[in-house]
C-alpha atoms as a PDB file:
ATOM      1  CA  UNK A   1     -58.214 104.228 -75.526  1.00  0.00           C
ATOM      2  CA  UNK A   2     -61.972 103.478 -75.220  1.00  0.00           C
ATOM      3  CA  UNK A   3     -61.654 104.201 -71.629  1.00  0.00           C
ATOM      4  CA  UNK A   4     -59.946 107.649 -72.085  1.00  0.00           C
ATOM      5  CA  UNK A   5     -62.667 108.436 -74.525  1.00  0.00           C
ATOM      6  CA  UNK A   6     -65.102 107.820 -72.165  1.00  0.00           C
ATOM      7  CA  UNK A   7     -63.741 109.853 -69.307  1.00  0.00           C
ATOM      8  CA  UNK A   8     -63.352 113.003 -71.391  1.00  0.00           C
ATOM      9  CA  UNK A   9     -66.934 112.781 -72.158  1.00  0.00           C
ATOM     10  CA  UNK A  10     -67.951 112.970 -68.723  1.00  0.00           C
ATOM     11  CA  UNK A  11     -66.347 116.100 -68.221  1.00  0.00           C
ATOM     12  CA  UNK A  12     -63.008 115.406 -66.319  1.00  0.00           C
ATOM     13  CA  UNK A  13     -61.338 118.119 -64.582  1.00  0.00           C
ATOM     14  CA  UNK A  14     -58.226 120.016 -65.695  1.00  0.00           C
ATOM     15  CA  UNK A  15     -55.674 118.061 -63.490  1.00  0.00           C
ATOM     16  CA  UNK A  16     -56.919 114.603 -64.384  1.00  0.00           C
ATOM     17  CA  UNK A  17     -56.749 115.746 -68.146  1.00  0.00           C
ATOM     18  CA  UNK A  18     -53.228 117.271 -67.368  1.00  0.00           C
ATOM     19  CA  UNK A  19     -52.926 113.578 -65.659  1.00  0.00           C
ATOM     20  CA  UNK A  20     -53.465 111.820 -69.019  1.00  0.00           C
ATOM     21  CA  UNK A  21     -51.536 114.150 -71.114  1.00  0.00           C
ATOM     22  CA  UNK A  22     -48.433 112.805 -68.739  1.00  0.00           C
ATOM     23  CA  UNK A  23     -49.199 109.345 -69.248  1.00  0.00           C
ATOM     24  CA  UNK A  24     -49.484 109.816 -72.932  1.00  0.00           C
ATOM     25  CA  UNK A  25     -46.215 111.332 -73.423  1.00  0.00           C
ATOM     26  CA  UNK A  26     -44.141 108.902 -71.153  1.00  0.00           C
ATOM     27  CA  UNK A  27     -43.704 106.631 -73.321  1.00  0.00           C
ATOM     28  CA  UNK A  28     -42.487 108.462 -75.975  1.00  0.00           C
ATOM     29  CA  UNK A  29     -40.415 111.510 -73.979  1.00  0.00           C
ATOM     30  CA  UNK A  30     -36.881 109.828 -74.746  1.00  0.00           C
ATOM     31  CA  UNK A  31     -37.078 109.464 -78.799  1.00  0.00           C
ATOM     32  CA  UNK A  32     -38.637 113.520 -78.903  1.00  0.00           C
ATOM     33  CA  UNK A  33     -36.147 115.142 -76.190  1.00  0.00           C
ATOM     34  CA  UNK A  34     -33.012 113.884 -78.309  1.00  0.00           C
ATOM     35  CA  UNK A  35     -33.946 115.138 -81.388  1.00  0.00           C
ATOM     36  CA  UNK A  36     -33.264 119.095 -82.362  1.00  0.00           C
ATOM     37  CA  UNK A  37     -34.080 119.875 -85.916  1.00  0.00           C
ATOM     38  CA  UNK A  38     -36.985 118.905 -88.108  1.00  0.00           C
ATOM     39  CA  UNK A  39     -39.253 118.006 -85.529  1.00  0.00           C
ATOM     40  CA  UNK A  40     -43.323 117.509 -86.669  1.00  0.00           C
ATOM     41  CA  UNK A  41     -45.791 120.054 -85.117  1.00  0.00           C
ATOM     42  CA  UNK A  42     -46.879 116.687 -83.136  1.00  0.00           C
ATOM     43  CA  UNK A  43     -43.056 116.397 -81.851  1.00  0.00           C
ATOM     44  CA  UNK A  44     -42.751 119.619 -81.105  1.00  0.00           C
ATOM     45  CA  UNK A  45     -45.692 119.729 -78.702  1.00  0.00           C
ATOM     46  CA  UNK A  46     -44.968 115.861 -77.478  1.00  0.00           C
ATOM     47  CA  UNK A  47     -41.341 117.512 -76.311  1.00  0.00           C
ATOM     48  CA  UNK A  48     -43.461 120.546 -74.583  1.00  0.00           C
ATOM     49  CA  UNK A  49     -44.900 118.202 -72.532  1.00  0.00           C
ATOM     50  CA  UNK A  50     -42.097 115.929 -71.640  1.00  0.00           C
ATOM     51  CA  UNK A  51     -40.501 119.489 -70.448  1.00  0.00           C
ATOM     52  CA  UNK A  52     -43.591 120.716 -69.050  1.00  0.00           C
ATOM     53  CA  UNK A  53     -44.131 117.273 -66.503  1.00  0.00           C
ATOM     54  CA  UNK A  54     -40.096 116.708 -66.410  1.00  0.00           C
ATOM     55  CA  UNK A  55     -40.000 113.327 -68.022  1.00  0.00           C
ATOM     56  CA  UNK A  56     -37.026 112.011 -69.135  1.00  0.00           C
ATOM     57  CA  UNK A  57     -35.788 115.581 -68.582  1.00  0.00           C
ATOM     58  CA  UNK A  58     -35.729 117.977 -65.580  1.00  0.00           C
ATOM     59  CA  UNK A  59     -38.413 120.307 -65.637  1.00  0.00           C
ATOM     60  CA  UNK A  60     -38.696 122.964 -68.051  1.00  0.00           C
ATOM     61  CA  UNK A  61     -41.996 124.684 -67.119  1.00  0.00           C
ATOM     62  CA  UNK A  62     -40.732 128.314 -68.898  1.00  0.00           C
ATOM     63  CA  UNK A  63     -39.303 126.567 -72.386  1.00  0.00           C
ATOM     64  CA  UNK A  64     -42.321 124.235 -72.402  1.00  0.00           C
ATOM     65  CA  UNK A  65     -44.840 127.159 -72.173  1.00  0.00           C
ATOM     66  CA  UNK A  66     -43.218 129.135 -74.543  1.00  0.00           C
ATOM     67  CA  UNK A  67     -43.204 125.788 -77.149  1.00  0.00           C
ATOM     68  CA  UNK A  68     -47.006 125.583 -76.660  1.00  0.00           C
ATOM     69  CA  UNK A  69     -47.836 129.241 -76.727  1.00  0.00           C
ATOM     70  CA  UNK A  70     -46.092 129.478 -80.305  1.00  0.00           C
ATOM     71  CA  UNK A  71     -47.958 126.176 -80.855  1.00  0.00           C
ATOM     72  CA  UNK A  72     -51.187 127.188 -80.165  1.00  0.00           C
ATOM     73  CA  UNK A  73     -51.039 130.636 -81.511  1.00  0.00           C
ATOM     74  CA  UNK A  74     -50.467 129.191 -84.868  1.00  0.00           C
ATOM     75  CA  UNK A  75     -53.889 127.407 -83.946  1.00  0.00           C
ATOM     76  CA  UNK A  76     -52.713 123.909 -82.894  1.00  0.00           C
ATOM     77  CA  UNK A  77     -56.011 123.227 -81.162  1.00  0.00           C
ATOM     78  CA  UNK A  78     -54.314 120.022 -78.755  1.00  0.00           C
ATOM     79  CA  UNK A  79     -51.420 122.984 -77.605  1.00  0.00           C
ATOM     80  CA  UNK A  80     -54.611 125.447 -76.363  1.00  0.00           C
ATOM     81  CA  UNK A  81     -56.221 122.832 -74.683  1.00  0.00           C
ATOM     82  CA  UNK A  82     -53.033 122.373 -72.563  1.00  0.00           C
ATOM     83  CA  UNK A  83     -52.471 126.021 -72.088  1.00  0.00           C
ATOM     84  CA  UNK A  84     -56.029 126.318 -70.669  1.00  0.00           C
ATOM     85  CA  UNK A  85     -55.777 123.694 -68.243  1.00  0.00           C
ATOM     86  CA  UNK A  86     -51.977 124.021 -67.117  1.00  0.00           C
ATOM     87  CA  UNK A  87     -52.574 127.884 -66.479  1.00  0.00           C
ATOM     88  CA  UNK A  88     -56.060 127.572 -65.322  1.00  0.00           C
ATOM     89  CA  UNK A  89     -54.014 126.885 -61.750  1.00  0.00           C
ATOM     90  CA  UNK A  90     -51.796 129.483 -61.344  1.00  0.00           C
ATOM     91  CA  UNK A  91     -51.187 133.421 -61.241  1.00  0.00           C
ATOM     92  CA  UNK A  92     -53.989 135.625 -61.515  1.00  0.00           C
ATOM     93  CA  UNK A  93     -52.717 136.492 -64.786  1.00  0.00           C
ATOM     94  CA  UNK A  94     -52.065 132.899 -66.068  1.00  0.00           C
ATOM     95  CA  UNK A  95     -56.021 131.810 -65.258  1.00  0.00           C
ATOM     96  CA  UNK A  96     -57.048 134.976 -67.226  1.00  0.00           C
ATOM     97  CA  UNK A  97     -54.506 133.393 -69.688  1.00  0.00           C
ATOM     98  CA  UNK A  98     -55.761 130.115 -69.563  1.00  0.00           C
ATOM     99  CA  UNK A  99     -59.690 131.707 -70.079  1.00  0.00           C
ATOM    100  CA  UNK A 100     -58.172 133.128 -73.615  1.00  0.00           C
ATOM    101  CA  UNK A 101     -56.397 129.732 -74.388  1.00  0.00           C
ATOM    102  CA  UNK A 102     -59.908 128.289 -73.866  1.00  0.00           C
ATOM    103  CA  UNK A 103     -61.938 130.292 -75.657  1.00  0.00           C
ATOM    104  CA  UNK A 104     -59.344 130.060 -78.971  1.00  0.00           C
ATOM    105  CA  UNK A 105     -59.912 126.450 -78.102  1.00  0.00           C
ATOM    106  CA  UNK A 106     -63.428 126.402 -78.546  1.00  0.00           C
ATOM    107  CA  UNK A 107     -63.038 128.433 -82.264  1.00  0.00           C
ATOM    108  CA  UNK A 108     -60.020 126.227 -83.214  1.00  0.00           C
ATOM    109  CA  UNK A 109     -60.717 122.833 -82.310  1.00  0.00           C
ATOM    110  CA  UNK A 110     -61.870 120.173 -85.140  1.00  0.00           C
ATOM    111  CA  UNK A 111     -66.004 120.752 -85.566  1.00  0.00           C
ATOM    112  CA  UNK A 112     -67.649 121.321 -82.358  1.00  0.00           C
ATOM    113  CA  UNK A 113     -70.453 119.390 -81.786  1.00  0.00           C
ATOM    114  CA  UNK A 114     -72.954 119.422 -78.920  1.00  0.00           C
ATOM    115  CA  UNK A 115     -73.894 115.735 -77.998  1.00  0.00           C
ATOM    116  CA  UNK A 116     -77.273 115.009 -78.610  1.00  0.00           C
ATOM    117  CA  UNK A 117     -78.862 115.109 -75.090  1.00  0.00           C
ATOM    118  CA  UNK A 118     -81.307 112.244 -75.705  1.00  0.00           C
ATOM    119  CA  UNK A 119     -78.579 109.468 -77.087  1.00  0.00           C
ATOM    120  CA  UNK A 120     -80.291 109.171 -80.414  1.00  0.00           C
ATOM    121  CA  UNK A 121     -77.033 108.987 -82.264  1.00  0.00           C
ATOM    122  CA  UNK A 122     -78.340 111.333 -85.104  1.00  0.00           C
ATOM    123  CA  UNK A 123     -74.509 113.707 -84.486  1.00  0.00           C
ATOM    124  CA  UNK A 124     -72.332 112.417 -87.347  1.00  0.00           C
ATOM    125  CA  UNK A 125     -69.360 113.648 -85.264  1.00  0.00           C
ATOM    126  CA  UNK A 126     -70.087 110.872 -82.898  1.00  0.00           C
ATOM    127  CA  UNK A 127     -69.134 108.550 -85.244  1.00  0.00           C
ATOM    128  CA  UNK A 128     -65.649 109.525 -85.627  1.00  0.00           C
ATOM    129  CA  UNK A 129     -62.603 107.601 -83.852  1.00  0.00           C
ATOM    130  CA  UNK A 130     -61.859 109.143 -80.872  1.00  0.00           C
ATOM    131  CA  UNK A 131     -64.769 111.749 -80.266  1.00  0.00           C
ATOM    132  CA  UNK A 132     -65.125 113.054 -77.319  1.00  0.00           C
ATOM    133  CA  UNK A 133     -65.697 116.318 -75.275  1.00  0.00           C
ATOM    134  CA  UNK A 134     -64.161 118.788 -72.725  1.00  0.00           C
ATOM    135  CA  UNK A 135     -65.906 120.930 -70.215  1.00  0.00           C
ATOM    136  CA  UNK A 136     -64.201 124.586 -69.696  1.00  0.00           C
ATOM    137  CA  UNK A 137     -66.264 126.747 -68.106  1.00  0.00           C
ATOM    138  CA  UNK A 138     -69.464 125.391 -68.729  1.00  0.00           C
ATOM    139  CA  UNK A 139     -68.845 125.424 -72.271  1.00  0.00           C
ATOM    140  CA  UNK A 140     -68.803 121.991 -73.739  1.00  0.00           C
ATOM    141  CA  UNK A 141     -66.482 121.388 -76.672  1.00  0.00           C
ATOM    142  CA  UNK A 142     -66.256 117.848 -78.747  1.00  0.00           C
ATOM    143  CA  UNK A 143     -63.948 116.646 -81.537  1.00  0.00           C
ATOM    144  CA  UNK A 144     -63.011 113.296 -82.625  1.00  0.00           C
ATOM    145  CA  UNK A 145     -59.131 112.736 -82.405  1.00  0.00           C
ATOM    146  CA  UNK A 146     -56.310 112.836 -80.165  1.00  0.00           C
ATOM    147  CA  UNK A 147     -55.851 115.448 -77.471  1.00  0.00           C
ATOM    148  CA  UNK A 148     -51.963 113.477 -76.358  1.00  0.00           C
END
Protein backbone atom coordinates (compact mmCIF):
# COMPACT_ATOMS: atom_id res chain seq x y z
CA UNK A 1 0.00 0.00 0.00
CA UNK A 2 2.85 2.32 1.13
CA UNK A 3 4.40 1.74 -2.16
CA UNK A 4 1.25 2.67 -4.23
CA UNK A 5 1.03 5.74 -2.12
CA UNK A 6 4.23 6.70 -2.99
CA UNK A 7 4.01 6.29 -6.72
CA UNK A 8 0.86 8.39 -7.03
CA UNK A 9 2.68 11.13 -5.42
CA UNK A 10 5.23 11.27 -7.94
CA UNK A 11 2.89 11.87 -10.54
CA UNK A 12 2.37 8.50 -12.44
CA UNK A 13 0.94 8.52 -15.78
CA UNK A 14 -2.62 7.57 -16.78
CA UNK A 15 -1.81 3.96 -17.99
CA UNK A 16 0.27 2.97 -14.99
CA UNK A 17 -2.67 4.36 -12.77
CA UNK A 18 -5.15 2.46 -15.13
CA UNK A 19 -2.35 -0.41 -14.39
CA UNK A 20 -3.07 -0.35 -10.63
CA UNK A 21 -6.72 0.08 -10.83
CA UNK A 22 -6.47 -3.62 -12.66
CA UNK A 23 -4.46 -5.06 -10.07
CA UNK A 24 -6.72 -3.75 -7.41
CA UNK A 25 -9.79 -5.19 -8.72
CA UNK A 26 -8.40 -8.75 -9.59
CA UNK A 27 -8.74 -10.00 -6.69
CA UNK A 28 -12.02 -9.22 -6.00
CA UNK A 29 -13.72 -9.35 -9.83
CA UNK A 30 -15.41 -12.90 -9.13
CA UNK A 31 -17.49 -12.09 -5.72
CA UNK A 32 -18.78 -8.39 -7.61
CA UNK A 33 -19.54 -9.87 -11.27
CA UNK A 34 -22.02 -12.56 -9.67
CA UNK A 35 -23.95 -10.41 -7.78
CA UNK A 36 -27.05 -8.28 -9.49
CA UNK A 37 -29.08 -6.41 -6.98
CA UNK A 38 -28.10 -4.33 -4.00
CA UNK A 39 -24.73 -3.72 -4.92
CA UNK A 40 -22.68 -0.70 -2.74
CA UNK A 41 -21.63 2.40 -4.81
CA UNK A 42 -18.00 0.72 -4.12
CA UNK A 43 -19.39 -2.63 -5.90
CA UNK A 44 -20.86 -1.04 -8.42
CA UNK A 45 -17.72 0.73 -9.62
CA UNK A 46 -15.37 -2.46 -8.51
CA UNK A 47 -17.75 -4.45 -11.27
CA UNK A 48 -17.07 -1.36 -13.84
CA UNK A 49 -13.73 -2.15 -13.72
CA UNK A 50 -13.68 -5.87 -13.79
CA UNK A 51 -15.84 -5.15 -17.17
CA UNK A 52 -13.81 -2.36 -18.21
CA UNK A 53 -10.13 -4.62 -18.05
CA UNK A 54 -12.21 -8.05 -18.79
CA UNK A 55 -11.42 -9.85 -15.61
CA UNK A 56 -13.17 -12.67 -14.71
CA UNK A 57 -15.49 -11.53 -17.52
CA UNK A 58 -15.03 -10.76 -21.26
CA UNK A 59 -14.69 -7.28 -21.90
CA UNK A 60 -17.37 -4.91 -21.50
CA UNK A 61 -15.75 -1.55 -22.40
CA UNK A 62 -19.50 0.11 -23.44
CA UNK A 63 -21.50 -1.28 -20.07
CA UNK A 64 -18.44 -0.43 -17.96
CA UNK A 65 -18.34 3.23 -19.21
CA UNK A 66 -21.78 3.73 -18.92
CA UNK A 67 -21.54 2.23 -14.96
CA UNK A 68 -18.85 4.88 -14.28
CA UNK A 69 -20.34 7.77 -16.14
CA UNK A 70 -23.64 7.38 -13.93
CA UNK A 71 -21.07 6.88 -11.13
CA UNK A 72 -19.26 9.80 -11.45
CA UNK A 73 -21.99 12.10 -12.44
CA UNK A 74 -23.55 11.51 -9.14
CA UNK A 75 -19.98 12.81 -7.98
CA UNK A 76 -18.20 9.53 -7.06
CA UNK A 77 -14.82 11.24 -7.19
CA UNK A 78 -12.71 7.46 -7.62
CA UNK A 79 -15.36 6.83 -10.94
CA UNK A 80 -14.01 10.50 -12.55
CA UNK A 81 -10.65 9.74 -11.94
CA UNK A 82 -11.07 6.58 -14.10
CA UNK A 83 -13.08 8.30 -16.73
CA UNK A 84 -10.25 10.87 -17.12
CA UNK A 85 -7.57 8.53 -17.55
CA UNK A 86 -9.37 5.61 -19.55
CA UNK A 87 -10.69 8.30 -22.14
CA UNK A 88 -7.74 10.50 -21.99
CA UNK A 89 -6.49 7.74 -24.87
CA UNK A 90 -8.98 7.57 -27.24
CA UNK A 91 -11.39 9.51 -29.76
CA UNK A 92 -11.04 13.05 -30.13
CA UNK A 93 -14.21 13.33 -28.41
CA UNK A 94 -13.44 10.91 -25.49
CA UNK A 95 -9.99 13.06 -24.51
CA UNK A 96 -12.23 16.21 -24.56
CA UNK A 97 -14.37 13.85 -22.36
CA UNK A 98 -11.79 12.76 -20.25
CA UNK A 99 -10.57 16.83 -19.80
CA UNK A 100 -14.34 17.32 -18.25
CA UNK A 101 -14.06 14.05 -16.12
CA UNK A 102 -10.86 15.71 -14.82
CA UNK A 103 -11.76 18.87 -14.09
CA UNK A 104 -15.16 17.49 -12.03
CA UNK A 105 -12.38 15.51 -10.47
CA UNK A 106 -10.49 18.24 -9.23
CA UNK A 107 -14.01 20.01 -7.62
CA UNK A 108 -15.22 16.57 -6.34
CA UNK A 109 -12.45 14.81 -4.91
CA UNK A 110 -12.00 14.67 -0.88
CA UNK A 111 -10.07 18.25 0.14
CA UNK A 112 -7.48 19.15 -2.28
CA UNK A 113 -4.42 19.96 -0.91
CA UNK A 114 -1.23 21.25 -2.53
CA UNK A 115 1.85 19.50 -0.88
CA UNK A 116 3.92 21.75 0.85
CA UNK A 117 6.90 22.25 -1.54
CA UNK A 118 9.55 22.47 1.20
CA UNK A 119 8.57 19.00 3.21
CA UNK A 120 7.79 20.84 6.39
CA UNK A 121 4.83 18.66 7.12
CA UNK A 122 2.68 21.71 8.29
CA UNK A 123 -0.53 20.13 5.49
CA UNK A 124 -2.85 18.31 7.92
CA UNK A 125 -4.07 16.36 4.85
CA UNK A 126 -0.75 14.69 4.80
CA UNK A 127 -1.47 13.05 7.74
CA UNK A 128 -4.32 11.09 6.61
CA UNK A 129 -4.08 7.21 5.59
CA UNK A 130 -3.59 6.95 2.20
CA UNK A 131 -2.87 10.62 0.94
CA UNK A 132 -1.61 11.06 -2.02
CA UNK A 133 -1.80 13.05 -5.36
CA UNK A 134 -2.54 12.85 -9.15
CA UNK A 135 -1.14 14.94 -11.91
CA UNK A 136 -3.82 15.78 -14.85
CA UNK A 137 -2.79 18.33 -16.83
CA UNK A 138 -0.50 20.06 -14.77
CA UNK A 139 -2.99 20.38 -12.19
CA UNK A 140 -2.05 18.56 -9.07
CA UNK A 141 -4.86 17.07 -7.02
CA UNK A 142 -4.33 15.17 -3.41
CA UNK A 143 -6.73 13.29 -1.12
CA UNK A 144 -6.15 10.76 1.44
CA UNK A 145 -8.06 7.42 0.63
CA UNK A 146 -8.50 4.86 -1.86
CA UNK A 147 -8.57 5.53 -5.58
CA UNK A 148 -9.21 1.13 -6.26
Amino acid sequence: MAAMVQARAQGLDGASRERERRAAVEPICAAVLVQVNGLSTDQKYQKALCQLYGVDTPPQRDLALDTLRDLASKGYSAAQLALADHLRSGTNAEMREAMQWNDRAAGFSQPIYAPDPFGNGDDPAARMPGYHCHMFWRRQVCHGGPDY
